[in-house]
N, C-alpha and C. Protein backbone atom coordinates (compact mmCIF):
# COMPACT_ATOMS: atom_id res chain seq x y z
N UNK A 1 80.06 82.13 188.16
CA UNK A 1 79.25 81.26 187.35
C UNK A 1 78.41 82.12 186.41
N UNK A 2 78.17 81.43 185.09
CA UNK A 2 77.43 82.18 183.76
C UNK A 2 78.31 82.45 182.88
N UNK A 3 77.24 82.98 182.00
CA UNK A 3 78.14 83.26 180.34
C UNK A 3 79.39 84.04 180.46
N UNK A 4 80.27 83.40 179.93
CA UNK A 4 81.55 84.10 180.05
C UNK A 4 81.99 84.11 178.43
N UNK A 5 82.41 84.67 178.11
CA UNK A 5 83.20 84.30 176.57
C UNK A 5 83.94 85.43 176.28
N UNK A 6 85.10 84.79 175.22
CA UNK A 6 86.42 85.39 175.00
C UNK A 6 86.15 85.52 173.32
N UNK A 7 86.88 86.27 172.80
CA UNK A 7 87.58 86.31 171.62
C UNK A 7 89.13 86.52 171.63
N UNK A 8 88.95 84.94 170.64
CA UNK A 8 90.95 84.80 170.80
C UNK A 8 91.37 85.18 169.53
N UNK A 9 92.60 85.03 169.29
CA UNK A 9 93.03 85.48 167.91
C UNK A 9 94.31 84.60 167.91
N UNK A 10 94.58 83.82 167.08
CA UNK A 10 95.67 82.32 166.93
C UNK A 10 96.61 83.24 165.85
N UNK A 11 97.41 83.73 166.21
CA UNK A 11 98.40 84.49 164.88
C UNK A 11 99.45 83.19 164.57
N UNK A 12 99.89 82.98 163.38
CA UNK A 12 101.11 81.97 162.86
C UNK A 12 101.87 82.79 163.20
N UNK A 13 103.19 82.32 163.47
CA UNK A 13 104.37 83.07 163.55
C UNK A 13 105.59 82.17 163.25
N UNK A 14 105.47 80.86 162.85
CA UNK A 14 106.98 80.02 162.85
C UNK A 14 107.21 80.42 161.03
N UNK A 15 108.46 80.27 161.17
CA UNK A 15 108.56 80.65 159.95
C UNK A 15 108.64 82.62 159.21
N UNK A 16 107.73 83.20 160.41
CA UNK A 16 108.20 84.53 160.57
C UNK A 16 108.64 85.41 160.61
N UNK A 17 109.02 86.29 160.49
CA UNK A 17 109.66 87.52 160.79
C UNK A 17 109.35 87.98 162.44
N UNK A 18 109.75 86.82 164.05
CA UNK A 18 109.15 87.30 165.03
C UNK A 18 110.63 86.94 165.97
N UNK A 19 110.43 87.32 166.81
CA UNK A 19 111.33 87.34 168.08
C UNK A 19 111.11 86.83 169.48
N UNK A 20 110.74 85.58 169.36
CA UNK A 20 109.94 85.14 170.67
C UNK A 20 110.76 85.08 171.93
N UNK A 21 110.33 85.26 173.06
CA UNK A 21 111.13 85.13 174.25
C UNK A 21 110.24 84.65 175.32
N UNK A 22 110.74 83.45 175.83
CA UNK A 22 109.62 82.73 176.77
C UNK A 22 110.66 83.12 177.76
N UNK A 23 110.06 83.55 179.27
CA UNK A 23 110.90 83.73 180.60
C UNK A 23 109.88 83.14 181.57
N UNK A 24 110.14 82.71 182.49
CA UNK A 24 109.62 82.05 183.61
C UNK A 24 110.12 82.04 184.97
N UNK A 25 109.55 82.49 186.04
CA UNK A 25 110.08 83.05 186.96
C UNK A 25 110.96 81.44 187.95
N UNK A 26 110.77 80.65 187.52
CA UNK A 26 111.34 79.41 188.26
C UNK A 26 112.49 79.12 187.07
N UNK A 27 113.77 78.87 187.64
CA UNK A 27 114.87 78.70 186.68
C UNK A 27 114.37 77.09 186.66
N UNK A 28 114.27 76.12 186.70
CA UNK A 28 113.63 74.76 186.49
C UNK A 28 112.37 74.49 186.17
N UNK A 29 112.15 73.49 185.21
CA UNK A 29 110.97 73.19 184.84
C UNK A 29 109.93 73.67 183.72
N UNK A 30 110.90 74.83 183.28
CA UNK A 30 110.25 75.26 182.00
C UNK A 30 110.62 74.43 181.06
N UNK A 31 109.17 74.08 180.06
CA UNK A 31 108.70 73.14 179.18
C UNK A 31 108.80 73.43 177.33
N UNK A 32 108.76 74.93 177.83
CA UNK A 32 108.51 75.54 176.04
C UNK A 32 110.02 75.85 176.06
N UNK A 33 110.09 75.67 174.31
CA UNK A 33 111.14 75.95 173.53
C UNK A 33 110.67 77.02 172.65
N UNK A 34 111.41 78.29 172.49
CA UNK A 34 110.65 79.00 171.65
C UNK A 34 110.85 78.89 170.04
N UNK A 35 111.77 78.21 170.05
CA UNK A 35 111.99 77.27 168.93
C UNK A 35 110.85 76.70 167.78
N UNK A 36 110.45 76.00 169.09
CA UNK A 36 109.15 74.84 168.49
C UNK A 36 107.31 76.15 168.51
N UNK A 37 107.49 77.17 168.76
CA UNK A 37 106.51 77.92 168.86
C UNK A 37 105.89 78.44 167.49
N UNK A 38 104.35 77.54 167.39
CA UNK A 38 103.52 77.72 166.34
C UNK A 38 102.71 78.77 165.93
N UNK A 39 102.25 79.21 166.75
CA UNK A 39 101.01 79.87 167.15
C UNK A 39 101.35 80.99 168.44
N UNK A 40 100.83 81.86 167.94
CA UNK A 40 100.66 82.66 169.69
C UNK A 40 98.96 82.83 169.47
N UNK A 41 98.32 82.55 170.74
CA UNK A 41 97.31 82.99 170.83
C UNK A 41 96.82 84.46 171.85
N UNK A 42 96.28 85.08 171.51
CA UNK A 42 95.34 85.62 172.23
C UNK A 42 94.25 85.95 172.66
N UNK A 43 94.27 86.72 174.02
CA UNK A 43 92.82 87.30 174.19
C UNK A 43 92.30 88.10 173.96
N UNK A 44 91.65 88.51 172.84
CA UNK A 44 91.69 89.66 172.76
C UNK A 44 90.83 90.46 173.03
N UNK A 45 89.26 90.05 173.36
CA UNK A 45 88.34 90.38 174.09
C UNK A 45 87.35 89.73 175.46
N UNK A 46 86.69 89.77 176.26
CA UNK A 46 86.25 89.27 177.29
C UNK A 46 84.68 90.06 177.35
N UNK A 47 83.73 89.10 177.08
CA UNK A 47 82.48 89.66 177.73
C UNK A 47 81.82 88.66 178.86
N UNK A 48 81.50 89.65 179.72
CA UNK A 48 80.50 88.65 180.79
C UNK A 48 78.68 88.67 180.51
N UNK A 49 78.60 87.76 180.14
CA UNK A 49 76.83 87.88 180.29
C UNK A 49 76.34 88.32 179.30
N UNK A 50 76.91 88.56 178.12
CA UNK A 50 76.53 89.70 176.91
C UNK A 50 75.69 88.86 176.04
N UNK A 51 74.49 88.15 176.76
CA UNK A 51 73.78 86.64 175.79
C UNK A 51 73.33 87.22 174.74
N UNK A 52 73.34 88.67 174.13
CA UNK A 52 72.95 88.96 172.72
C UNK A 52 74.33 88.85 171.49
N UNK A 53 75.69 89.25 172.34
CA UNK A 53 76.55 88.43 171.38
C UNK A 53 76.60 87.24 171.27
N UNK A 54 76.48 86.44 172.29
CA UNK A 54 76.54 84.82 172.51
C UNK A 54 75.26 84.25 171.18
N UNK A 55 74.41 84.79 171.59
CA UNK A 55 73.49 84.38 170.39
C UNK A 55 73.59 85.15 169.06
N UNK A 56 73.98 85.81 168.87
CA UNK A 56 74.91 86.42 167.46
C UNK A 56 75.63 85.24 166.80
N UNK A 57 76.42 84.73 167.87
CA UNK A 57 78.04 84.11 167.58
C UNK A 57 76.83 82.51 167.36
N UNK A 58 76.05 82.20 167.92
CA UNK A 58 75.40 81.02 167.66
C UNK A 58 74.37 80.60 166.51
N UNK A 59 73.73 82.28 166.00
CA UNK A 59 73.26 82.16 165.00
C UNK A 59 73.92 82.24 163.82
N UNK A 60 75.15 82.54 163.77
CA UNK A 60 75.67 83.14 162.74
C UNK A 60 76.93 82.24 162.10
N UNK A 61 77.42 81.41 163.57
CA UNK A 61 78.85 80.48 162.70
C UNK A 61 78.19 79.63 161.90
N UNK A 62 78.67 79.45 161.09
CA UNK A 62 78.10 77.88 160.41
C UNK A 62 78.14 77.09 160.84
N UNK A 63 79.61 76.40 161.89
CA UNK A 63 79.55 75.08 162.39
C UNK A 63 78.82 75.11 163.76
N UNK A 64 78.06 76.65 163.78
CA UNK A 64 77.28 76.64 165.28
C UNK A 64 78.42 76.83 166.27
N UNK A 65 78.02 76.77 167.37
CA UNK A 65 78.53 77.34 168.46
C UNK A 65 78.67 75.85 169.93
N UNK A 66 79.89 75.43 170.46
CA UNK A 66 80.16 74.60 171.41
C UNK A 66 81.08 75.45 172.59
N UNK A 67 80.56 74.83 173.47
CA UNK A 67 80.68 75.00 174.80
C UNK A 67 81.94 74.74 175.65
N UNK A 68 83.04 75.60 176.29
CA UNK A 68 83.49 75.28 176.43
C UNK A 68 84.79 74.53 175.25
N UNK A 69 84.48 74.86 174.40
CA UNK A 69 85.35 74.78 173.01
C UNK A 69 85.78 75.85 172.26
N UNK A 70 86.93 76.04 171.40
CA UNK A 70 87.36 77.38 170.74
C UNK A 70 86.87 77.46 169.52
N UNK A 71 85.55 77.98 169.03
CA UNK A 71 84.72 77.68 167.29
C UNK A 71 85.55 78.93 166.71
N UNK A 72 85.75 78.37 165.54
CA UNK A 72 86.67 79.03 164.33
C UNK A 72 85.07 80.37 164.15
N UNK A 73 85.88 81.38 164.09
CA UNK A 73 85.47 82.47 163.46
C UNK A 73 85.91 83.53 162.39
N UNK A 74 85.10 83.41 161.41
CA UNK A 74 85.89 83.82 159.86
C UNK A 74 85.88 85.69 159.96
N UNK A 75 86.98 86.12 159.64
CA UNK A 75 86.89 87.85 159.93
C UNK A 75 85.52 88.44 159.01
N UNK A 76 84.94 87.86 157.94
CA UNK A 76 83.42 88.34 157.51
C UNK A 76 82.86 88.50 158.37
N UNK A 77 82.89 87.17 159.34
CA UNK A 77 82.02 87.12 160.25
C UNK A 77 81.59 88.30 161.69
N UNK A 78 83.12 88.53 161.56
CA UNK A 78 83.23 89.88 162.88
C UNK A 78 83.29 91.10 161.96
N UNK A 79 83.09 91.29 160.91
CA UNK A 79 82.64 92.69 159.74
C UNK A 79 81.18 92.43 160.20
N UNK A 80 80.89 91.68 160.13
CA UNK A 80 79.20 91.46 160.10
C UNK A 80 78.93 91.85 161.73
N UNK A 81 79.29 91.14 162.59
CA UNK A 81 79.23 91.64 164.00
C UNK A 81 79.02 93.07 163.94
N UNK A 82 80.30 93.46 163.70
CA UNK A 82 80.24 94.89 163.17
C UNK A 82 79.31 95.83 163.42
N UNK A 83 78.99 95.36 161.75
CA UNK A 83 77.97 95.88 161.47
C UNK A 83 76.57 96.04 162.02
N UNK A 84 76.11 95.03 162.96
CA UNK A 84 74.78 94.83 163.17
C UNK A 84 74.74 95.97 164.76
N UNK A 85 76.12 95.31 165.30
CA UNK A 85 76.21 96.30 166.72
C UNK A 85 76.01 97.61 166.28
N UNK A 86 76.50 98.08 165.08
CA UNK A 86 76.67 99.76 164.76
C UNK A 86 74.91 99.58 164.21
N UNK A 87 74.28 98.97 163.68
CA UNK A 87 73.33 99.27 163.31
C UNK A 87 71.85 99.23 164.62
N UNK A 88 72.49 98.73 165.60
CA UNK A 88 71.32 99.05 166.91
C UNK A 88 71.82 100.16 167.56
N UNK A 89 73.11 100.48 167.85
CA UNK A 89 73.06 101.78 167.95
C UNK A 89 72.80 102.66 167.91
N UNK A 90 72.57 102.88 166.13
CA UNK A 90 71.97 103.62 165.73
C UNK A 90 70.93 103.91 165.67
N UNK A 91 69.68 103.18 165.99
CA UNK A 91 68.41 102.90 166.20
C UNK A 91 68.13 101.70 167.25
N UNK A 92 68.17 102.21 168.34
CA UNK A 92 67.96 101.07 169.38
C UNK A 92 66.90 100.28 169.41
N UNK A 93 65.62 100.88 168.89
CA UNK A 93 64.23 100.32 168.48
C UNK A 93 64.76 98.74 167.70
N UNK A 94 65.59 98.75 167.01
CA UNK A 94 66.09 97.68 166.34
C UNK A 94 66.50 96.19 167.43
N UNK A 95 67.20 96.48 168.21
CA UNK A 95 67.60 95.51 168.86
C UNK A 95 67.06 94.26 169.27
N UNK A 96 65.94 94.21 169.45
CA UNK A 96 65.26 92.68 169.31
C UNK A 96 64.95 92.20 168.28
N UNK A 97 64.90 92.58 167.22
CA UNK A 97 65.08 92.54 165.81
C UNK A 97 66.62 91.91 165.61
N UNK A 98 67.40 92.85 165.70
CA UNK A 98 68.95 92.58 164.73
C UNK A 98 69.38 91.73 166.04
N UNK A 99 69.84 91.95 167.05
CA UNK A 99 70.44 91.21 168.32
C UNK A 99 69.78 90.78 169.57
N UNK A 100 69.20 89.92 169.22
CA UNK A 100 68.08 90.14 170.31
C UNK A 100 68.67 89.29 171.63
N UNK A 101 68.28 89.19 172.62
CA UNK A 101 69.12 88.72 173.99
C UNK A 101 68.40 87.10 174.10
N UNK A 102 68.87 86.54 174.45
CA UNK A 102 68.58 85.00 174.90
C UNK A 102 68.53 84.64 176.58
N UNK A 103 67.69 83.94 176.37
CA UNK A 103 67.86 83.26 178.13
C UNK A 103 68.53 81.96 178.29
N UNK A 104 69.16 82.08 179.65
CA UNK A 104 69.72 80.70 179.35
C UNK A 104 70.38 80.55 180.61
N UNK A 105 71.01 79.24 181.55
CA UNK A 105 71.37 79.34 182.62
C UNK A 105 72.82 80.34 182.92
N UNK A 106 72.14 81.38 183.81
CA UNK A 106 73.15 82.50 184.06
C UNK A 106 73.73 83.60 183.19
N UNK A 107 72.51 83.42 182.29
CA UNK A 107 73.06 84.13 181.11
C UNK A 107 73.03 86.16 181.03
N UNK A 108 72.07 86.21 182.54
CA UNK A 108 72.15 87.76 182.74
C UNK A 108 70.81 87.99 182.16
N UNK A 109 70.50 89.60 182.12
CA UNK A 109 69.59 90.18 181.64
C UNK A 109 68.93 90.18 180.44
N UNK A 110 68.00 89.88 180.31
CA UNK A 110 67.40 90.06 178.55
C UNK A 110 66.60 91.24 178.37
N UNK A 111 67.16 92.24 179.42
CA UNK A 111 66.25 94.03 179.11
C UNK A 111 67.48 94.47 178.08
N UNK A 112 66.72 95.39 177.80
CA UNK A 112 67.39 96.23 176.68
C UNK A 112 67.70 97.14 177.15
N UNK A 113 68.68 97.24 177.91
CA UNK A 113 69.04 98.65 178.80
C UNK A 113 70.31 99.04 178.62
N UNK A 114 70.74 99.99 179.76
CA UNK A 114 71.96 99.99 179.17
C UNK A 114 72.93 99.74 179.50
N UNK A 115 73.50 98.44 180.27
CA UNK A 115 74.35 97.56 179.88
C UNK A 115 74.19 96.58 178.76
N UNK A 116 72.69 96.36 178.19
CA UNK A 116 73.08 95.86 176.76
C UNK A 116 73.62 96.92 175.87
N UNK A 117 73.29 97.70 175.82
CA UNK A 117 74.08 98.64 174.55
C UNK A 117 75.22 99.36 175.13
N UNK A 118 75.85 98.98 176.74
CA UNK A 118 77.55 99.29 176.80
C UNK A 118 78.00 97.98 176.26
N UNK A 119 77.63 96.96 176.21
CA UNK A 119 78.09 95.50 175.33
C UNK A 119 78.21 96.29 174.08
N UNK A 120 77.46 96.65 173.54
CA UNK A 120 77.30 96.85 171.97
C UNK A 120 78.73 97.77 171.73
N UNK A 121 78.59 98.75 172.35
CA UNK A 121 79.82 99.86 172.38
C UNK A 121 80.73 99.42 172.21
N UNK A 122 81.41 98.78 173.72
CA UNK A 122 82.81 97.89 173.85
C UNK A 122 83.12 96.52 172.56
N UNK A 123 81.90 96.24 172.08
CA UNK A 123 82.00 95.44 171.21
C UNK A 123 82.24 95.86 169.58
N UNK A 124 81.96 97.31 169.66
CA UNK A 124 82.37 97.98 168.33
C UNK A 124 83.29 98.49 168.36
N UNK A 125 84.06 99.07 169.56
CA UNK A 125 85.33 99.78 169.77
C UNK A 125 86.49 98.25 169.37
N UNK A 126 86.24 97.93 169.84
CA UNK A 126 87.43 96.71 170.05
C UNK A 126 87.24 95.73 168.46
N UNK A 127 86.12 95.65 167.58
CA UNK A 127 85.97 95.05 166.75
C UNK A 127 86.52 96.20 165.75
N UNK A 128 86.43 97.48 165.35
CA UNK A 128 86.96 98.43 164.74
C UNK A 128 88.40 98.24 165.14
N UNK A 129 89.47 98.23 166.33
CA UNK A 129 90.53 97.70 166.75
C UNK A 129 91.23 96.95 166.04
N UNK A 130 90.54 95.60 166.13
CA UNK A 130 91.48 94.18 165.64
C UNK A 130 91.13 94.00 164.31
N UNK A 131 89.82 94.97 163.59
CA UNK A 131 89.63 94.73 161.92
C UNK A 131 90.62 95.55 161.43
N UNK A 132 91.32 96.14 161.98
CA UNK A 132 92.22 96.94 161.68
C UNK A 132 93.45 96.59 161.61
N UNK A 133 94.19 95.69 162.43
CA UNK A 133 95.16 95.23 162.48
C UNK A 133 95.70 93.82 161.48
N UNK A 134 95.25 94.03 160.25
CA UNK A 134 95.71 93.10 159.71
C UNK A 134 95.44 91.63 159.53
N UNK A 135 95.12 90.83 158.41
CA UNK A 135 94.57 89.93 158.34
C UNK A 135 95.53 88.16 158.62
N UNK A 136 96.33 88.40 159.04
CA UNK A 136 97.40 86.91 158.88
C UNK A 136 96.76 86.54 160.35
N UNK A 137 96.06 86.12 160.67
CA UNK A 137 95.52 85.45 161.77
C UNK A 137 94.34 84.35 161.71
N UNK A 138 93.62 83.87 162.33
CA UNK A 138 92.61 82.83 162.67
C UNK A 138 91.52 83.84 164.31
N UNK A 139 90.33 83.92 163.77
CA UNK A 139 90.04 84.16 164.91
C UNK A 139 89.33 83.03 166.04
N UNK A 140 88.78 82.95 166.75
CA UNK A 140 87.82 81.89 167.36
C UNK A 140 86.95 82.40 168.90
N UNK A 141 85.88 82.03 168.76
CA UNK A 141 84.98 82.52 169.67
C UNK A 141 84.80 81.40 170.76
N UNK A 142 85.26 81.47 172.12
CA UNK A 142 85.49 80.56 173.14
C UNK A 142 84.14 81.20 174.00
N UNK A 143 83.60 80.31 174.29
CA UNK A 143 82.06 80.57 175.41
C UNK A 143 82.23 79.37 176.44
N UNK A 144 81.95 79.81 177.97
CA UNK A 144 81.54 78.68 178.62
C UNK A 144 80.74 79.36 179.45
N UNK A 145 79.81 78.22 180.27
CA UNK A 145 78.73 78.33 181.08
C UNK A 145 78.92 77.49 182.03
């Protein structure tokens, strides 16, 4: 129980240049056609408890942030992430300032220690990662509590 949230990434692929192969360990009962396959999604990141991204991702979408729902996230938006994680880094004095932590049921720690700034880390390694890989995608920021 508590903040959990993902970053997915919805890539198009029908119509593609892709090679899909669905296998399933029960010879009966498989449902997908890879045929009819729109979308692949992924996961591409996982934080537990990290309520200073959670409130990043809530101050910052436009259509706000829902629960338990997948909110569209525009790649500016994770440049900007980015940016702000590399900029407490760099001056940790900053952090209640640029990212500051929220309370909230189960939401973890609101010290500034350092599992908030191994969040920050893992959150710049992996955002340097997927800004890298090319733009034909949709991202979306999934949170539940």
């Amino acid at each position: 129980m508590g903040l959990d949230m993902t970053l997915l990434r919805k890539t198009f692929i029908k119509g593609e240049n892709y090679n899909i192969t669905v296998e399933r360990n029960e010879a009966e009962g498989s449902h997908v056609n890879p045929e009819r396959i729109i979308f692949i999604v992924e996961e591409i990141h996982y934080w537990r408890k990290a309520n200073q991204i959670h409130n990043w991702f809530v101050n910052n979408l436009p259509e706000g942030v829902e629960n338990c729902y997948p909110n569209h996230v525009e790649r500016c938006n994770l440049e900007q992430l980015l940016q702000e994680c590399k900029r407490v880094l760099e001056n940790k004095e900053l952090a209640p300032k640029v990212l500051p932590t929220v309370e909230g049921f189960f939401f973890g720690s609101t010290e500034y220690d350092e599992d908030y700034f191994e969040d920050l880390e893992g959150t710049v390694n992996m955002l340097e990662n997927i800004l890298s890989e090319g733009p034909n995608c949709v991202f979306q920021y999934f949170p539940w509590w």
